[in-house]
N, C-alpha and C. Protein backbone atom coordinates (compact mmCIF):
# COMPACT_ATOMS: atom_id res chain seq x y z
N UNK A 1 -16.22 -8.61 3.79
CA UNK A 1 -16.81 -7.57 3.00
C UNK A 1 -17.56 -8.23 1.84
N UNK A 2 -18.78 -7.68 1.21
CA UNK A 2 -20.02 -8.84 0.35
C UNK A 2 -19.44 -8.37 -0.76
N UNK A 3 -18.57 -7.08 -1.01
CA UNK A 3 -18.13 -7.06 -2.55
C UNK A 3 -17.03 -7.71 -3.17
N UNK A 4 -16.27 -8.72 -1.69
CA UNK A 4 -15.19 -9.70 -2.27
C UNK A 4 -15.58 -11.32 -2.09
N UNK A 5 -16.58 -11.26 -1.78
CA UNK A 5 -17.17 -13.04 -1.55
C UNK A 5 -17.02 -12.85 -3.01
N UNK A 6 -16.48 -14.42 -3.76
CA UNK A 6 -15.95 -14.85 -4.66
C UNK A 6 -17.76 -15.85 -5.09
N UNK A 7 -18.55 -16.29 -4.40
CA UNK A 7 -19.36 -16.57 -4.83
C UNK A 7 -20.49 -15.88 -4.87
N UNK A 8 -21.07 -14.93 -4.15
CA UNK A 8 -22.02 -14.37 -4.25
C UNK A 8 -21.62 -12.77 -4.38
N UNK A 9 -20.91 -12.18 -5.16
CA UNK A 9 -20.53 -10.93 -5.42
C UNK A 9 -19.47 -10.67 -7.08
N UNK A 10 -18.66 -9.85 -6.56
CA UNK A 10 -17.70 -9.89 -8.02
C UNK A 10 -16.45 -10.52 -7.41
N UNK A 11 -15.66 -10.87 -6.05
CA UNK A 11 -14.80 -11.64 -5.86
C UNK A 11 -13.90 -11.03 -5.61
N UNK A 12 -12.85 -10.79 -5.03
CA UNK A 12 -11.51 -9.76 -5.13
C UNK A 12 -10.81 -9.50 -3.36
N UNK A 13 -9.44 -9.86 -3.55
CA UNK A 13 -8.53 -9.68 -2.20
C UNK A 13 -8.95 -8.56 -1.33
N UNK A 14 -9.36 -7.35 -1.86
CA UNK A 14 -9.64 -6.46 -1.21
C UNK A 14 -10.64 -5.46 -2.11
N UNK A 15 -9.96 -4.16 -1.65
CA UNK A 15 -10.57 -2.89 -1.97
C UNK A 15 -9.72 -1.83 -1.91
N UNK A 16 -9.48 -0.75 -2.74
CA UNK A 16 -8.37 0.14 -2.99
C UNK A 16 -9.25 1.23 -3.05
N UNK A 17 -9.24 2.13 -2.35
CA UNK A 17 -10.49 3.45 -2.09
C UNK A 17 -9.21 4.44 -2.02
N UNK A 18 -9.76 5.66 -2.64
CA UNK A 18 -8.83 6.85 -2.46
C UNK A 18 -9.61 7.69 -2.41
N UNK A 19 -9.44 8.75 -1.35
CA UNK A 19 -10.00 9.82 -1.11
C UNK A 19 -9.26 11.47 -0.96
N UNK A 20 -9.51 12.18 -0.37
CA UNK A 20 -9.08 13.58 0.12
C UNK A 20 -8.55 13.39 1.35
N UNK A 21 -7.26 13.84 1.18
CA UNK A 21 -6.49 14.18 2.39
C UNK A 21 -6.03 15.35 2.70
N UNK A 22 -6.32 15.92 4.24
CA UNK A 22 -6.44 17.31 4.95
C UNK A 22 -4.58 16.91 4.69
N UNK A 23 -3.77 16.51 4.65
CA UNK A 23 -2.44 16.93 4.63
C UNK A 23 -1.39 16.52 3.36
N UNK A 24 -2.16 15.74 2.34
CA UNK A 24 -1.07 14.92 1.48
C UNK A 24 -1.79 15.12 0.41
N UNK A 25 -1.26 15.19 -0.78
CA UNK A 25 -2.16 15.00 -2.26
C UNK A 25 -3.05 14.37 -2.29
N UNK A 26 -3.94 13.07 -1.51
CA UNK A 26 -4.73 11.93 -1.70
C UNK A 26 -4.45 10.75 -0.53
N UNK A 27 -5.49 10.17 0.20
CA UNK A 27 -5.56 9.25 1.09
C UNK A 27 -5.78 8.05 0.57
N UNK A 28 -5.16 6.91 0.74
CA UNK A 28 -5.31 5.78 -0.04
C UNK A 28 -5.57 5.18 1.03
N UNK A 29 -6.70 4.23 1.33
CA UNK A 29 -7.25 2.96 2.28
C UNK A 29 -7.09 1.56 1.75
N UNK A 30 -6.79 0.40 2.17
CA UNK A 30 -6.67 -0.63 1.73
C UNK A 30 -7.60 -1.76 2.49
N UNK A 31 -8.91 -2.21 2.19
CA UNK A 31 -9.65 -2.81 2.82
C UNK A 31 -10.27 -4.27 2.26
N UNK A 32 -9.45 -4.89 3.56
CA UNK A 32 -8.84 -6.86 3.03
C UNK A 32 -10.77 -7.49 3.07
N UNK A 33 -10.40 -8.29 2.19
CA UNK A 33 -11.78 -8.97 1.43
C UNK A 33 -12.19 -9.46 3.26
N UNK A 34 -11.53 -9.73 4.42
CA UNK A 34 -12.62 -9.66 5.82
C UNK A 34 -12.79 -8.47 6.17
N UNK A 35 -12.43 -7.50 5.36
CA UNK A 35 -13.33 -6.12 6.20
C UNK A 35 -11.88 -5.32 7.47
N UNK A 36 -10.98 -6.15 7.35
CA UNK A 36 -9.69 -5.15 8.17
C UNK A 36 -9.38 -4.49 7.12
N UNK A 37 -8.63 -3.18 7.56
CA UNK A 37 -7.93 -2.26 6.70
C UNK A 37 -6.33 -2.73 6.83
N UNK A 38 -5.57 -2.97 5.85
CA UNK A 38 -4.28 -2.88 5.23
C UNK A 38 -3.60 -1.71 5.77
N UNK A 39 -2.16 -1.85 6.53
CA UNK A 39 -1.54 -0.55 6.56
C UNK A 39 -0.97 -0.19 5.63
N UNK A 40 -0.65 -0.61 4.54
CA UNK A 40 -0.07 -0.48 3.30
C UNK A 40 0.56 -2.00 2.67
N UNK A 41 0.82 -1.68 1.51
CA UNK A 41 0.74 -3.02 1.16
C UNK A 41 1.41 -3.07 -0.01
N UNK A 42 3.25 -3.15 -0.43
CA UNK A 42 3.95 -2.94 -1.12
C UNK A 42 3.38 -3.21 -3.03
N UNK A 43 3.01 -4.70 -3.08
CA UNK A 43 2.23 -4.80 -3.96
C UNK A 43 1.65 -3.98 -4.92
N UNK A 44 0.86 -3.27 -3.97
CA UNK A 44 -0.22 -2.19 -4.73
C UNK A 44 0.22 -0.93 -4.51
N UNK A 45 1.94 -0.42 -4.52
CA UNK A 45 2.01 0.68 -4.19
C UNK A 45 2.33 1.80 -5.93
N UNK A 46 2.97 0.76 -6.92
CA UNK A 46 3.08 0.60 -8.40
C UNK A 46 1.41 1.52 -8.94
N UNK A 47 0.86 0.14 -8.23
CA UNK A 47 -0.91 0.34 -9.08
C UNK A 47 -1.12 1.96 -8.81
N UNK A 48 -0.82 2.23 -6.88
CA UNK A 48 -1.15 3.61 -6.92
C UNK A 48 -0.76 4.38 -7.62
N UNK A 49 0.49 4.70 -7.89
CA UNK A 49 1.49 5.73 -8.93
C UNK A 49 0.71 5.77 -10.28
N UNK A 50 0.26 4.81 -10.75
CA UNK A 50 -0.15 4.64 -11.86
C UNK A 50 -1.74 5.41 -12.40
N UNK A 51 -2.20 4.46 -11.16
CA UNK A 51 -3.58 5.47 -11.30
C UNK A 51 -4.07 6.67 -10.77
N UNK A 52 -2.99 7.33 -9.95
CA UNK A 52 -3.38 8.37 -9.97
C UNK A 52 -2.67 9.64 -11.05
N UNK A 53 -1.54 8.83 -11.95
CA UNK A 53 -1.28 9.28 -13.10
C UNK A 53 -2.10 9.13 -14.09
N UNK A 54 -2.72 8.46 -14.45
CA UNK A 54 -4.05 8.28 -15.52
C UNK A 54 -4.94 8.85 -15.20
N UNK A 55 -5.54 8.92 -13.74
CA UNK A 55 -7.09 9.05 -14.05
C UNK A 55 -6.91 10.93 -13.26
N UNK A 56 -6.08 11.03 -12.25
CA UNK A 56 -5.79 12.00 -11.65
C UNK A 56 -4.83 13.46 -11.92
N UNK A 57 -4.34 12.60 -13.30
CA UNK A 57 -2.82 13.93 -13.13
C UNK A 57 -2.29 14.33 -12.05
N UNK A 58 -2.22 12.98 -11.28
CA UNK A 58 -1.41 13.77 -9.63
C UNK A 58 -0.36 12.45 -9.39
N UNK A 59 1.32 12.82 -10.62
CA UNK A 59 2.39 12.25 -10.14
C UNK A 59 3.26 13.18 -10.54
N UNK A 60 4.25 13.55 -9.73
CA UNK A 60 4.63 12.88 -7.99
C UNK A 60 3.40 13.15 -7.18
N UNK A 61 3.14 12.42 -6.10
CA UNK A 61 2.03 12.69 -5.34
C UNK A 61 2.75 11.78 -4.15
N UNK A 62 2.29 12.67 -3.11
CA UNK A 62 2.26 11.85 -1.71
C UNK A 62 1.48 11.66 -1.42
N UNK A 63 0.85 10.17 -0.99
CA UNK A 63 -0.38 9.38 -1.11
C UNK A 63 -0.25 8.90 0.83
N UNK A 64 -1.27 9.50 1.44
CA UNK A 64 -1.81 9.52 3.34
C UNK A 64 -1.95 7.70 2.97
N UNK A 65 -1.16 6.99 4.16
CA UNK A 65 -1.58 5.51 4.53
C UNK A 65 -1.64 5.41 6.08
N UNK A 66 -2.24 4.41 6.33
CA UNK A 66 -2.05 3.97 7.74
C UNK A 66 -0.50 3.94 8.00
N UNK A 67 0.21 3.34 7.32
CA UNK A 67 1.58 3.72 7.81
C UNK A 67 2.69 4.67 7.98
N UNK A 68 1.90 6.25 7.48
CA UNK A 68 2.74 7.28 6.95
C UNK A 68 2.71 7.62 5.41
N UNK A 69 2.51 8.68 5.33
CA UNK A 69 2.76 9.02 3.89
C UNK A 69 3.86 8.44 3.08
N UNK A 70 3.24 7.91 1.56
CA UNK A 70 4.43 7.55 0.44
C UNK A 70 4.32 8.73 -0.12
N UNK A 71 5.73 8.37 -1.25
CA UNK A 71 5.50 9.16 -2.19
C UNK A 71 5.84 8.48 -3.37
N UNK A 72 5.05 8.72 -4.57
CA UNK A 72 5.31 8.11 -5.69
C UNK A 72 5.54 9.15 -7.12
N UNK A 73 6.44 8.73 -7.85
CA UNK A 73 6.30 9.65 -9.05
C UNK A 73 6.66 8.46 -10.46
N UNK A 74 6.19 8.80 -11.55
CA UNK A 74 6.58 8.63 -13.06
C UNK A 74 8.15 8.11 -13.53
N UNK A 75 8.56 7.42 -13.36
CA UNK A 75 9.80 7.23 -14.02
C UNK A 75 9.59 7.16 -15.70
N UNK A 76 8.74 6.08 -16.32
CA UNK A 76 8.60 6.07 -17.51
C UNK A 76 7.12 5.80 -17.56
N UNK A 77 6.73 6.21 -19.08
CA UNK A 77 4.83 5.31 -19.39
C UNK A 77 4.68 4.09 -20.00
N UNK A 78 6.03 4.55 -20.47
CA UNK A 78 5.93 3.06 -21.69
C UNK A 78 7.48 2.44 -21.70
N UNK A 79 7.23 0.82 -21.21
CA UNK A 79 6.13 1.11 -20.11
C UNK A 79 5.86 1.47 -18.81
N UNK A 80 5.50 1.21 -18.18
CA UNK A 80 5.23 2.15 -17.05
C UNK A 80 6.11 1.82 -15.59
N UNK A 81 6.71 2.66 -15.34
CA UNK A 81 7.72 2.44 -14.08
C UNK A 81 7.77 3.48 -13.25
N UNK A 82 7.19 2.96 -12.22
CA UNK A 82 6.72 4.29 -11.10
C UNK A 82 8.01 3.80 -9.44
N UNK A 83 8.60 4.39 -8.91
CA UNK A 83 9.19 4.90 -7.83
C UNK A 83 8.38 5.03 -6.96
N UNK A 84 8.97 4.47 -6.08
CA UNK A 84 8.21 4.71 -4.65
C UNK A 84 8.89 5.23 -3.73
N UNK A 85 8.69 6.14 -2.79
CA UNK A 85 9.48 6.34 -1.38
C UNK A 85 8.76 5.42 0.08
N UNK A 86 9.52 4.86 0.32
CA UNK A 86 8.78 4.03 1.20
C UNK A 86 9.12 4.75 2.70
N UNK A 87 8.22 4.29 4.06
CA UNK A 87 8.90 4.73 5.20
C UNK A 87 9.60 3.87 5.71
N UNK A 88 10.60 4.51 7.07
CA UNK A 88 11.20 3.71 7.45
C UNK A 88 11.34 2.22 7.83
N UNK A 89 12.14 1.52 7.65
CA UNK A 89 11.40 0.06 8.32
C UNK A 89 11.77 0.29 9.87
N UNK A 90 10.67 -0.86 10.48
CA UNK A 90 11.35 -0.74 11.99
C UNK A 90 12.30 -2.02 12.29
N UNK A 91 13.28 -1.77 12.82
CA UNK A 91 13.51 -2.81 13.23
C UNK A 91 13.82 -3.23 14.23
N UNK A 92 13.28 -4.45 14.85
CA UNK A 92 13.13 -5.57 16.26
C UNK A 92 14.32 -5.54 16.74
N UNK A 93 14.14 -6.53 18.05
CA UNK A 93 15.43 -7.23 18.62
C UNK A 93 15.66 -8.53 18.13
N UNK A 94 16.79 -8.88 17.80
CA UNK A 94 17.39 -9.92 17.88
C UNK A 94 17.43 -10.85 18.90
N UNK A 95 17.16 -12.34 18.28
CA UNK A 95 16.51 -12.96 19.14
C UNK A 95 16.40 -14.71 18.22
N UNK A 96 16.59 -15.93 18.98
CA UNK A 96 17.20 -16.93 18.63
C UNK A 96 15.81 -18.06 18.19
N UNK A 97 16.11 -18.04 17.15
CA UNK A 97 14.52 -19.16 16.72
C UNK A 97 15.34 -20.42 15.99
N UNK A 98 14.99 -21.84 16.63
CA UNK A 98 15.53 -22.82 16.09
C UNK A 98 16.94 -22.72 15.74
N UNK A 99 17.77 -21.97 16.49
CA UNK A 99 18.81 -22.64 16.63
C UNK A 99 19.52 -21.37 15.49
N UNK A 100 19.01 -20.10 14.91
CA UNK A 100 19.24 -19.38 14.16
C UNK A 100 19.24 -17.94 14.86
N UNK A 101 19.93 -16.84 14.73
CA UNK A 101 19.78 -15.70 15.24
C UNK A 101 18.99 -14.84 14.05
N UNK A 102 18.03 -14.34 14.52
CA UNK A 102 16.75 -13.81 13.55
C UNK A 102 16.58 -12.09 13.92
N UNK A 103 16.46 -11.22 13.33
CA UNK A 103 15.74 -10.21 13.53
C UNK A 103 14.80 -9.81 12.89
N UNK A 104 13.58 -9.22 13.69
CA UNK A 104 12.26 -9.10 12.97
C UNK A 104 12.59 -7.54 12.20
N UNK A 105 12.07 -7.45 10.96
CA UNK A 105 11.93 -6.30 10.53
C UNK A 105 10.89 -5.86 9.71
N UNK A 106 10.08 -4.29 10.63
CA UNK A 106 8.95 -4.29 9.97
C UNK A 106 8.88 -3.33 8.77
N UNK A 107 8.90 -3.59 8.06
CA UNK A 107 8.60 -2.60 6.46
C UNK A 107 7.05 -2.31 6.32
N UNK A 108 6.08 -2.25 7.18
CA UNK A 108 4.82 -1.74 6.88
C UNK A 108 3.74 -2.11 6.28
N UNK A 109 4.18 -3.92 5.80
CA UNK A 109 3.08 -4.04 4.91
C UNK A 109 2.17 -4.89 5.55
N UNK A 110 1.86 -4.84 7.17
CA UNK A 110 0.40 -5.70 7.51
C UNK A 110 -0.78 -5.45 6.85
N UNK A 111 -0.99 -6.86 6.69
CA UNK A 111 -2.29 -6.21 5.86
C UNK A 111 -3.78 -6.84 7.03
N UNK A 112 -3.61 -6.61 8.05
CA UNK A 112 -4.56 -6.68 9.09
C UNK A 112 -4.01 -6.24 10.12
């Protein structure tokens, strides 16, 4: 994406776009500096709560992702501590890597 090339643009991991959603308070997209979209992305789930408390007046809000609706609300402003509801994680089979018994578990945050 030309608005995150670090040399010929302003530079930046991604892109955080929010729009209108036909079923949830607001659709949040997450689109990685190559141009894949993020299914969500724990990180930036704080930032959401936040700004759509500042600029939106919309907390609690359930915010549409590729992975299922969150929901976020206000705990405090000052300073600022926002709650998240996350969705389920999934979790894998169990299964033996180097000599260790491992299970994969997915919490949602591919970000490609």
């Amino acid at each position: 994406m030309r608005i995150c090339d670090r040399v010929k643009s302003l530079g930046a991991d991604g892109l955080l776009l929010v729009g209108t959603s036909a079923a949830y308070d607001v659709r949040m997209r997450i689109i990685n500096a190559d141009g894949s979209e993020a299914e969500i992305v724990r990180q930036r789930d704080p930032l959401r709560g936040r700004y759509l408390d500042e600029h939106d007046n919309k907390a609690p809000v359930v915010v549409e992702t590729l992975s299922g609706p969150v929901a976020a609300r206000v705990l405090e402003r000052d300073p600022y501590r926002i709650a998240v509801e996350m969705p389920e994680p999934r979790i894998g089979i169990p299964h033996e890597v180097a000599g260790f018994t491992v299970t994969p578990v997915d919490v949602g945050n591919r970000t490609s």
